[in-house]
Structure formats: C-alpha cells, structure tokens
C-alpha atoms as a PDB file:
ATOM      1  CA  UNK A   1     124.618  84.818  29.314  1.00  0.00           C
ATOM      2  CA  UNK A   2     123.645  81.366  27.694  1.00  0.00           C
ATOM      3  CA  UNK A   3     120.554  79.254  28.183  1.00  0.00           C
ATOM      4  CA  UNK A   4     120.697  75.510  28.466  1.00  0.00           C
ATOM      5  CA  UNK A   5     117.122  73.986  28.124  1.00  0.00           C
ATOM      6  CA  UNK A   6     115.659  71.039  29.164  1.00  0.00           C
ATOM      7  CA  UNK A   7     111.944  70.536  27.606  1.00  0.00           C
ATOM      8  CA  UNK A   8     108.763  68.588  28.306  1.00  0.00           C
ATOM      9  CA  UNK A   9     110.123  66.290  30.982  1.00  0.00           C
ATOM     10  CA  UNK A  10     107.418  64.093  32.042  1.00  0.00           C
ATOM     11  CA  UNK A  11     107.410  62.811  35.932  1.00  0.00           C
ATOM     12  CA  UNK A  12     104.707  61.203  37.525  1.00  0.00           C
ATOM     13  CA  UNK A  13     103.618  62.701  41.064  1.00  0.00           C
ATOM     14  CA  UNK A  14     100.859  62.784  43.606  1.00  0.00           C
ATOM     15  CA  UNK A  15      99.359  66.784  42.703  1.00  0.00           C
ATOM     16  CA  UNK A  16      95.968  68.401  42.931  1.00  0.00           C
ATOM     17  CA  UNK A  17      93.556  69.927  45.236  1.00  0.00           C
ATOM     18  CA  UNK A  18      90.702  66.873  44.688  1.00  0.00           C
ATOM     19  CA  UNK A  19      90.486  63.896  46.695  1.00  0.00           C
ATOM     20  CA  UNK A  20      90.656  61.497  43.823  1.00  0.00           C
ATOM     21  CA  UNK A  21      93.794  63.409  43.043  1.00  0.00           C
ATOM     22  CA  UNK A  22      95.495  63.201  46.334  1.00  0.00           C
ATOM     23  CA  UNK A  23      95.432  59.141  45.737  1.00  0.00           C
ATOM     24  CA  UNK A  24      96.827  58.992  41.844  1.00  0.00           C
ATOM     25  CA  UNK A  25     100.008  60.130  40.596  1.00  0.00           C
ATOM     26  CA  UNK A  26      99.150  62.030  37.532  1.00  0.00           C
ATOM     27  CA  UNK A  27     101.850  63.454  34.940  1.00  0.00           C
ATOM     28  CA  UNK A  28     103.257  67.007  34.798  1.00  0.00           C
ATOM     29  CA  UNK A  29     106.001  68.094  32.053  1.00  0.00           C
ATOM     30  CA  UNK A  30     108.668  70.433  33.238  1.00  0.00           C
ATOM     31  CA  UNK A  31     110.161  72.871  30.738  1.00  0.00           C
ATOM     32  CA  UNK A  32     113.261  74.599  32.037  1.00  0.00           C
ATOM     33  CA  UNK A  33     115.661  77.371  31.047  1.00  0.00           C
ATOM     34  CA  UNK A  34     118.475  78.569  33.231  1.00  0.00           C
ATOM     35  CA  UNK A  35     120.838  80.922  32.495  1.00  0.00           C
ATOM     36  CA  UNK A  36     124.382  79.544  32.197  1.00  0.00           C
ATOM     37  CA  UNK A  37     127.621  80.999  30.844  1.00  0.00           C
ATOM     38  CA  UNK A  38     128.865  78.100  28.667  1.00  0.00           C
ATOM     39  CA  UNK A  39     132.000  79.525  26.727  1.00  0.00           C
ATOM     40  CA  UNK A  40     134.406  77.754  29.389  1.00  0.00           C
ATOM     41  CA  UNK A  41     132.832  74.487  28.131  1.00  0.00           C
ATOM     42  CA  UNK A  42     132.775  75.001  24.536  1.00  0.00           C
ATOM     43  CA  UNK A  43     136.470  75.817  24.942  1.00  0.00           C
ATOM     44  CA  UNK A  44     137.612  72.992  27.388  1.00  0.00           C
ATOM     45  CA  UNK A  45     134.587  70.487  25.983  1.00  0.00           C
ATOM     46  CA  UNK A  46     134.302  69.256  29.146  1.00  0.00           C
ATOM     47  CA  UNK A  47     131.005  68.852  31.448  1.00  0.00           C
ATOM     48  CA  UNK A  48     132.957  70.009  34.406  1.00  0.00           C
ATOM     49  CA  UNK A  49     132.529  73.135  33.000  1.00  0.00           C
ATOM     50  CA  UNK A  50     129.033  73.222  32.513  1.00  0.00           C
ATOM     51  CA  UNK A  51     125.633  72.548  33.984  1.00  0.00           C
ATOM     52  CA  UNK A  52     124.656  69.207  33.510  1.00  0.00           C
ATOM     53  CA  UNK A  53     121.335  68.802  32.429  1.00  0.00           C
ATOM     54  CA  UNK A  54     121.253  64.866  33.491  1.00  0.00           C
ATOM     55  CA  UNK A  55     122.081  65.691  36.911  1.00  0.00           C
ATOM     56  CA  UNK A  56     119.109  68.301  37.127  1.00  0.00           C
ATOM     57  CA  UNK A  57     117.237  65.866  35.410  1.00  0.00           C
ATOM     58  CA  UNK A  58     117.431  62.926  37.555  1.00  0.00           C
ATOM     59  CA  UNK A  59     117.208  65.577  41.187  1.00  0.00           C
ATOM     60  CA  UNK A  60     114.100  66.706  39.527  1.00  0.00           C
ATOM     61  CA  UNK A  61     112.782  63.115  38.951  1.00  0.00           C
ATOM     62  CA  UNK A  62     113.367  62.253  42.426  1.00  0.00           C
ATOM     63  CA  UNK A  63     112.198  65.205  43.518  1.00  0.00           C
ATOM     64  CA  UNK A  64     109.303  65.624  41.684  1.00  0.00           C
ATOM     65  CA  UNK A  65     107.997  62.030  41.613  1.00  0.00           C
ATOM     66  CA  UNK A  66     108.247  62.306  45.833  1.00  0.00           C
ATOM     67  CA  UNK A  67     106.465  65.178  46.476  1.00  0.00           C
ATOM     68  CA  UNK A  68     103.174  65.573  47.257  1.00  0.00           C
ATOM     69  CA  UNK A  69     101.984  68.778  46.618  1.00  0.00           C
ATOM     70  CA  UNK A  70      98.297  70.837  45.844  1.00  0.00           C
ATOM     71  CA  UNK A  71      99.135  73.946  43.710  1.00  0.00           C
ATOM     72  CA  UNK A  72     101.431  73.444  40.494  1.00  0.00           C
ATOM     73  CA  UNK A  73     102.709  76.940  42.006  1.00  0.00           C
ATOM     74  CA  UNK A  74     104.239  75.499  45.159  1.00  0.00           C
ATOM     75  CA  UNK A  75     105.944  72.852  43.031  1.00  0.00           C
ATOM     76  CA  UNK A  76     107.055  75.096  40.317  1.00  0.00           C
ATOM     77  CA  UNK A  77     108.729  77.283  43.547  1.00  0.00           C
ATOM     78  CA  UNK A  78     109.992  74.344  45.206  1.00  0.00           C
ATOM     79  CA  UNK A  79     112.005  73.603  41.390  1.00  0.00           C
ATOM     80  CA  UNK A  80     113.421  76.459  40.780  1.00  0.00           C
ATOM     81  CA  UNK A  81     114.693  76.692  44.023  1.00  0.00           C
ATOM     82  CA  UNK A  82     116.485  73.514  43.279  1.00  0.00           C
ATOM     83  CA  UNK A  83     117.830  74.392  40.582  1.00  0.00           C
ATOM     84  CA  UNK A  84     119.276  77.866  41.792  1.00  0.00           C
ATOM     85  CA  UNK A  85     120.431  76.651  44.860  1.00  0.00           C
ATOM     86  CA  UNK A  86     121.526  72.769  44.019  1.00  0.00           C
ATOM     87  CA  UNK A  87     123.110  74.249  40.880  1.00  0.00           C
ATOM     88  CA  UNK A  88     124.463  77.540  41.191  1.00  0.00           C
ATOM     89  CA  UNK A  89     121.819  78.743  38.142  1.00  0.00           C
ATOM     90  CA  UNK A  90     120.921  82.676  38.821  1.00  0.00           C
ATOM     91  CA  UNK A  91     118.194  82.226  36.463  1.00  0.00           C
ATOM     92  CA  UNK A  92     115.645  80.236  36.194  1.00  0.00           C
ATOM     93  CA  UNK A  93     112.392  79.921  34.182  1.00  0.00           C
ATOM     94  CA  UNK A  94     110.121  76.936  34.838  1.00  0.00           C
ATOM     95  CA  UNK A  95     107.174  76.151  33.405  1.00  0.00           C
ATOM     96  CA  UNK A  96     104.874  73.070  35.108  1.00  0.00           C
ATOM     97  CA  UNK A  97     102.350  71.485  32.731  1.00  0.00           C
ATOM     98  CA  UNK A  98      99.272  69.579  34.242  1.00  0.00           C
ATOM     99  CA  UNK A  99      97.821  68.178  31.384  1.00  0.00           C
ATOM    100  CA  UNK A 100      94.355  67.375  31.648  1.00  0.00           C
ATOM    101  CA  UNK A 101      92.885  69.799  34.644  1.00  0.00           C
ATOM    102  CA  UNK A 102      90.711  71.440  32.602  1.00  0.00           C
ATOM    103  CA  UNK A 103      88.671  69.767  30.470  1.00  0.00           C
ATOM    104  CA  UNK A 104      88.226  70.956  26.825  1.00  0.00           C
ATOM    105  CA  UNK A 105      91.490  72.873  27.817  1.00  0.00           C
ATOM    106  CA  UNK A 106      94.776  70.835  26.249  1.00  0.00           C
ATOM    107  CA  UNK A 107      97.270  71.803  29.000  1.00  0.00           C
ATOM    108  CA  UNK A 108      97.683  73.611  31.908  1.00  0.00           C
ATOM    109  CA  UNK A 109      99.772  75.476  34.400  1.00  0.00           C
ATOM    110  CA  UNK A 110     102.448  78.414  35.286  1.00  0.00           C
ATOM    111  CA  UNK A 111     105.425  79.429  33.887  1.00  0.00           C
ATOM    112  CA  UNK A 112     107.175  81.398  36.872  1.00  0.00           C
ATOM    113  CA  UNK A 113     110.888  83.282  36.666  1.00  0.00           C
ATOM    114  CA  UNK A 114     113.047  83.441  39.414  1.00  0.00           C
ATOM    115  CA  UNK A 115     116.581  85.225  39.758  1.00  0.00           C
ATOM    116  CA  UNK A 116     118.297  87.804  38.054  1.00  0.00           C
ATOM    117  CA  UNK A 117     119.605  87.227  34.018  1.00  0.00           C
ATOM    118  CA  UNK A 118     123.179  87.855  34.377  1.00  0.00           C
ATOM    119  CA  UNK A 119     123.680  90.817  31.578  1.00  0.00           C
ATOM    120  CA  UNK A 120     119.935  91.869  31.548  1.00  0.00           C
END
C-alpha cells in the first residue's frame, strides 16, 4: 500500500476550551497520510484513479473552518472520519497542530491513526 500526503495545511477555525478562544478563529495545520494503492494511476495517469488530494483539501477547509470544536482530539476524530468515509481511505493518520497553546512550547497537538494499513 501507498501513501499520498498532504502536509501543514493551515485553516482557520473557532477551537479551544477558553472563553477568549470560543470568540477567535485561531489557525491549526493538518498533516495527513492515508493509505492509497496508486499503481492503477501511475499506469492510466489519470486522477480517476486516485485520491485526490484537492478534493480532501477543500472538504477539509470547509469542514474545518465551520466547526466549532474544544479538544483538537474531537476534531482530529471528526477528520479522519472524513476522510475514511468521504474517501474510501482505510488508513488514516492525522496529525492537528495548534500552534501557540502553550507558551514557550512551539506547537502543539495529537497525531491519532485510524483504520487498518492494507498489507500491515
């Protein structure tokens, strides 16, 4: 099994546990790996046969940037879920970065796995 990647994709949402955070959208970065065989598109080169990466992209933006969640956890959940379901992926890994939470800290946040690696 393959992995296509999509790193450090920043979106701007309402997150956070803190009043002053529940009325500012602050910015988390997404890194993403799913588990995709991709040897029918490197033969056809064709995105048909692929996962398209701009299409998770732009769910996730919409997503993402609408949602008003507390824990990084619950939104890191609600992604991958999107992604395996919305997408057909049966592997996920995401990683949500909340840059700035702790101070002296430079980033952030939880890298959860969800599914099973085809092959593993």
């Amino acid at each position: 099994m393959d992995t296509i990647y999509l790193n450090d994709l920043k979106i701007e949402t309402v997150i956070g546990i803190f009043d002053w955070e529940r009325r500012v959208k602050q910015t988390v970065s997404l890194d993403l790996e799913m588990a995709v065989d991709i040897a029918r598109a490197a033969a056809s080169d064709d995105i048909i046969d692929t996962l398209d990466y701009k299409s998770v992209a732009k769910r996730l933006i919409t997503f993402v940037g609408e949602s008003q969640f507390q824990l990084v956890e619950t939104l890191a959940e609600h992604v991958a879920s999107i992604i395996r379901e919305e997408f057909g992926v049966p592997w996920v890994r995401v990683r949500v970065n909340k840059r700035g939470a702790v101070r002296y800290a430079g980033d952030v946040g939880v890298v959860i796995e969800r599914g099973t690696r085809p092959g593993s």
